[in-house]
Protein backbone atom coordinates (compact mmCIF):
# COMPACT_ATOMS: atom_id res chain seq x y z
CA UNK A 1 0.00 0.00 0.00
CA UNK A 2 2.58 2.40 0.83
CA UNK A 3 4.56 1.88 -2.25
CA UNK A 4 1.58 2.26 -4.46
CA UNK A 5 1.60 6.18 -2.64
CA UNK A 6 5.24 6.57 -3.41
CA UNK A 7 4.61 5.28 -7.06
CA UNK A 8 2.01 7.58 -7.73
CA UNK A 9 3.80 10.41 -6.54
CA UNK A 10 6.93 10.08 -8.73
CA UNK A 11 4.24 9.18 -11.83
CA UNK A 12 4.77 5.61 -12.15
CA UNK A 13 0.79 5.43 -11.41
CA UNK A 14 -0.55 6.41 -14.89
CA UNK A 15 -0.03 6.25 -17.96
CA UNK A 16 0.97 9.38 -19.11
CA UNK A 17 3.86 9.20 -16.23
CA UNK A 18 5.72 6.70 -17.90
CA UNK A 19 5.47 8.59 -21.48
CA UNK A 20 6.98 11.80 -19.63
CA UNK A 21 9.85 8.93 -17.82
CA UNK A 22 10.15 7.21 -21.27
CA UNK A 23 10.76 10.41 -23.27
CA UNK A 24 13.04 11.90 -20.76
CA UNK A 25 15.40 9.15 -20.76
CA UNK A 26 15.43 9.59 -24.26
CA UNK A 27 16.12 13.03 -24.49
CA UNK A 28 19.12 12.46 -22.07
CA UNK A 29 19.96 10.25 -24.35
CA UNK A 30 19.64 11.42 -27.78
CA UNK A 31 22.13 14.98 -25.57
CA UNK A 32 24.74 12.29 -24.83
CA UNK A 33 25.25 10.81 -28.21
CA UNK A 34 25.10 14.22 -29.43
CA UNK A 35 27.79 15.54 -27.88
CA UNK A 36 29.59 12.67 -28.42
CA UNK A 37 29.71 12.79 -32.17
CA UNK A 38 30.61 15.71 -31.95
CA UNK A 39 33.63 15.21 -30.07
CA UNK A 40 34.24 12.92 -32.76
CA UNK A 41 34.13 14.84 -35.72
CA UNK A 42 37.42 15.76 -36.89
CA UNK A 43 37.69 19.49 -36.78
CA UNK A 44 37.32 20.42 -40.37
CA UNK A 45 39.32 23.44 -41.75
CA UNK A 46 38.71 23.98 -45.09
CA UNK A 47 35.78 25.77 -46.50
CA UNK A 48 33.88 23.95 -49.06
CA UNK A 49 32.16 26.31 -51.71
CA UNK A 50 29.11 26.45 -53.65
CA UNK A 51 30.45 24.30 -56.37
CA UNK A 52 31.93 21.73 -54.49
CA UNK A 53 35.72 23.19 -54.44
CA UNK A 54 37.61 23.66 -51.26
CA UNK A 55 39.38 26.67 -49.81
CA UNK A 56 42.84 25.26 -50.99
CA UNK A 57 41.98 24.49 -54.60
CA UNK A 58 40.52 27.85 -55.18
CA UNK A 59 43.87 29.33 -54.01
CA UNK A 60 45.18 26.64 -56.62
CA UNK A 61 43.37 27.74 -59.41
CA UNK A 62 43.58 31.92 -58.60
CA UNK A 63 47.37 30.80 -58.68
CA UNK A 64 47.57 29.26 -61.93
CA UNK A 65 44.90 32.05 -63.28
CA UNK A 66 48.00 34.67 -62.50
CA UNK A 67 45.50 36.26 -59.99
CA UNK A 68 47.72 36.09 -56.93
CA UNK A 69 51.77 35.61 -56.34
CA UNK A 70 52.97 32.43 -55.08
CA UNK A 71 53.94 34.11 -52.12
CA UNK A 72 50.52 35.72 -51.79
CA UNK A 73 49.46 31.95 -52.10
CA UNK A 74 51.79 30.90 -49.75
CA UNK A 75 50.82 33.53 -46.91
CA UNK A 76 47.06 33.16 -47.76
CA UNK A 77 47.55 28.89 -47.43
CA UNK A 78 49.10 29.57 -43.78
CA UNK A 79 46.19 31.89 -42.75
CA UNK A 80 43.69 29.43 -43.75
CA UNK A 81 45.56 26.52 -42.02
CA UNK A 82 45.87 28.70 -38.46
C-alpha cells in the first residue's frame, strides 16, 4: 500500500507518467550521443564552396589564373591553415 503512494507520486501510477519517464530518458539520451559525435568529428578546416571546391583548390586555381603571387598563395595557405 505504501509503495503504491510513493509510485504515484513520482508518476509511475498512470499512464501518461511513464510517457513523460520514457521520453526523458530519451532526451538524455539522444544529448549524450550528441555531444559525443561531436567530439568525434574531426575538426574540419577547409571551406567547401558552392560548387563543391575547397578553400585550398581555389587558391590553386587563382594561382595558376595569375590572380595572386605564389607568395601571396603561400601567406594566404598559412592563414587558412591557423
Amino acid at each position: 500500500m505504501m509503495m503504491e503512494g510513493m509510485n504515484n507520486m513520482m508518476g509511475f501510477g498512470s499512464g501518461l507518467g511513464w510517457i513523460i519517464w520514457i521520453l526523458l530518458i530519451g532526451l538524455i539520451i539522444l544529448s549524450v550521443r550528441t555531444v559525443i559525435d561531436a567530439q568525434r568529428k574531426p575538426l574540419d578546416r577547409e571551406t567547401t564552396f558552392s560548387d563543391g571546391d575547397t578553400s585550398t583548390e581555389v587558391l590553386k586555381q587563382r594561382l595558376a589564373r595569375g590572380e595572386i603571387s605564389v607568395e601571396e598563395y603561400d601567406h594566404l595557405r598559412q592563414k587558412m591553415m591557423q
